[in-house]
Protein backbone atom coordinates (compact mmCIF):
# COMPACT_ATOMS: atom_id res chain seq x y z
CA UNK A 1 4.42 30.59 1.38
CA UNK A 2 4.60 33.73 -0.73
CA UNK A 3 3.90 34.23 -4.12
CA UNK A 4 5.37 36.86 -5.86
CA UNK A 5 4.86 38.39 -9.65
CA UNK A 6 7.33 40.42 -11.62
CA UNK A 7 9.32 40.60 -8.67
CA UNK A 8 6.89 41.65 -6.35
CA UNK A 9 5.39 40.00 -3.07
CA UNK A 10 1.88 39.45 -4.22
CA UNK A 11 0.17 37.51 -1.38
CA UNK A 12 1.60 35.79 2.36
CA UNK A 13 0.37 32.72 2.72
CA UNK A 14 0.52 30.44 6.04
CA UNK A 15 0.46 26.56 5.35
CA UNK A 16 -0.49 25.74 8.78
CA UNK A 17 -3.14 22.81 8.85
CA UNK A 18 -3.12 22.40 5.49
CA UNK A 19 -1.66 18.92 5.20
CA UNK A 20 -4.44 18.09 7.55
CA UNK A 21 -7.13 20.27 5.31
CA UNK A 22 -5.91 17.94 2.44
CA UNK A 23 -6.32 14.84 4.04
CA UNK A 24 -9.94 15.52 4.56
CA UNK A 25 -10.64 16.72 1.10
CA UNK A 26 -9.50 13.56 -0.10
CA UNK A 27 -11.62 11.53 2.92
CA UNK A 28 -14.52 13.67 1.38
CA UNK A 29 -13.98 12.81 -1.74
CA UNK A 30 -13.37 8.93 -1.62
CA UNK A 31 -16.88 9.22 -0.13
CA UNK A 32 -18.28 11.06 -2.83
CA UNK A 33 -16.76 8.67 -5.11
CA UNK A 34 -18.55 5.71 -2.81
CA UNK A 35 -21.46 7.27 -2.72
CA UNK A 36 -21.68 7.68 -6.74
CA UNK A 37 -20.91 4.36 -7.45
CA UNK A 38 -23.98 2.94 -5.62
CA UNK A 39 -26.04 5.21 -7.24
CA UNK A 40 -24.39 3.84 -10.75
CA UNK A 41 -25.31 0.14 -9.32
CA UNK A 42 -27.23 -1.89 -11.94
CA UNK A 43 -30.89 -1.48 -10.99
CA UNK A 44 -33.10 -5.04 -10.90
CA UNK A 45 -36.06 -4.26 -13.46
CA UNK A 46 -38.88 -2.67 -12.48
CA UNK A 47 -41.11 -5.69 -14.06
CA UNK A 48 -40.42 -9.49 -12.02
CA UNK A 49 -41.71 -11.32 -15.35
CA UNK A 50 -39.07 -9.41 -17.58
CA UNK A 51 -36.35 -11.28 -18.97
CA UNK A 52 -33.02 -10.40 -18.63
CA UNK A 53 -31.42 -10.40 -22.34
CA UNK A 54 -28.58 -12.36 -21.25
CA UNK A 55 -29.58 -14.96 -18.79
CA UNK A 56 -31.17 -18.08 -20.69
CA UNK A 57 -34.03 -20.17 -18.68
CA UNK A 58 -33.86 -24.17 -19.01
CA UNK A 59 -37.54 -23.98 -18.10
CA UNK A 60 -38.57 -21.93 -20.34
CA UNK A 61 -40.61 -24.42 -23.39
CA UNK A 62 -40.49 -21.02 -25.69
CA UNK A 63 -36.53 -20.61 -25.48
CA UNK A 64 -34.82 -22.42 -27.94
């Protein structure tokens, strides 16, 4: 490839490998992505006798 500006050959650039080279950016980055979403996972809370705001308990006598 060559890239040229005002009519002049500004750099020469061989393209060999770079379909490959692409294909494993994108590998690395559906892994990143992967790897960011389990991090964003909802957390269970830290305290086992907290109530989760939107789950209602039969057994609870105190719910209403």
């Amino acid at each position: 490839m060559r890239a040229t500006f005002n009519g002049r050959e500004v750099a020469a650039l061989a393209l060999k490998g770079s379909a490959l080279a692409v294909s494993e950016m994108l590998a690395c980055q559906e892994a990143v992505n992967a790897a960011a979403a389990a991090q964003n996972a909802p957390q269970p809370p830290k305290d086992p006798f907290e109530a989760a705001p939107d789950k209602r308990n039969a057994n609870d006598p105190f719910e209403l």
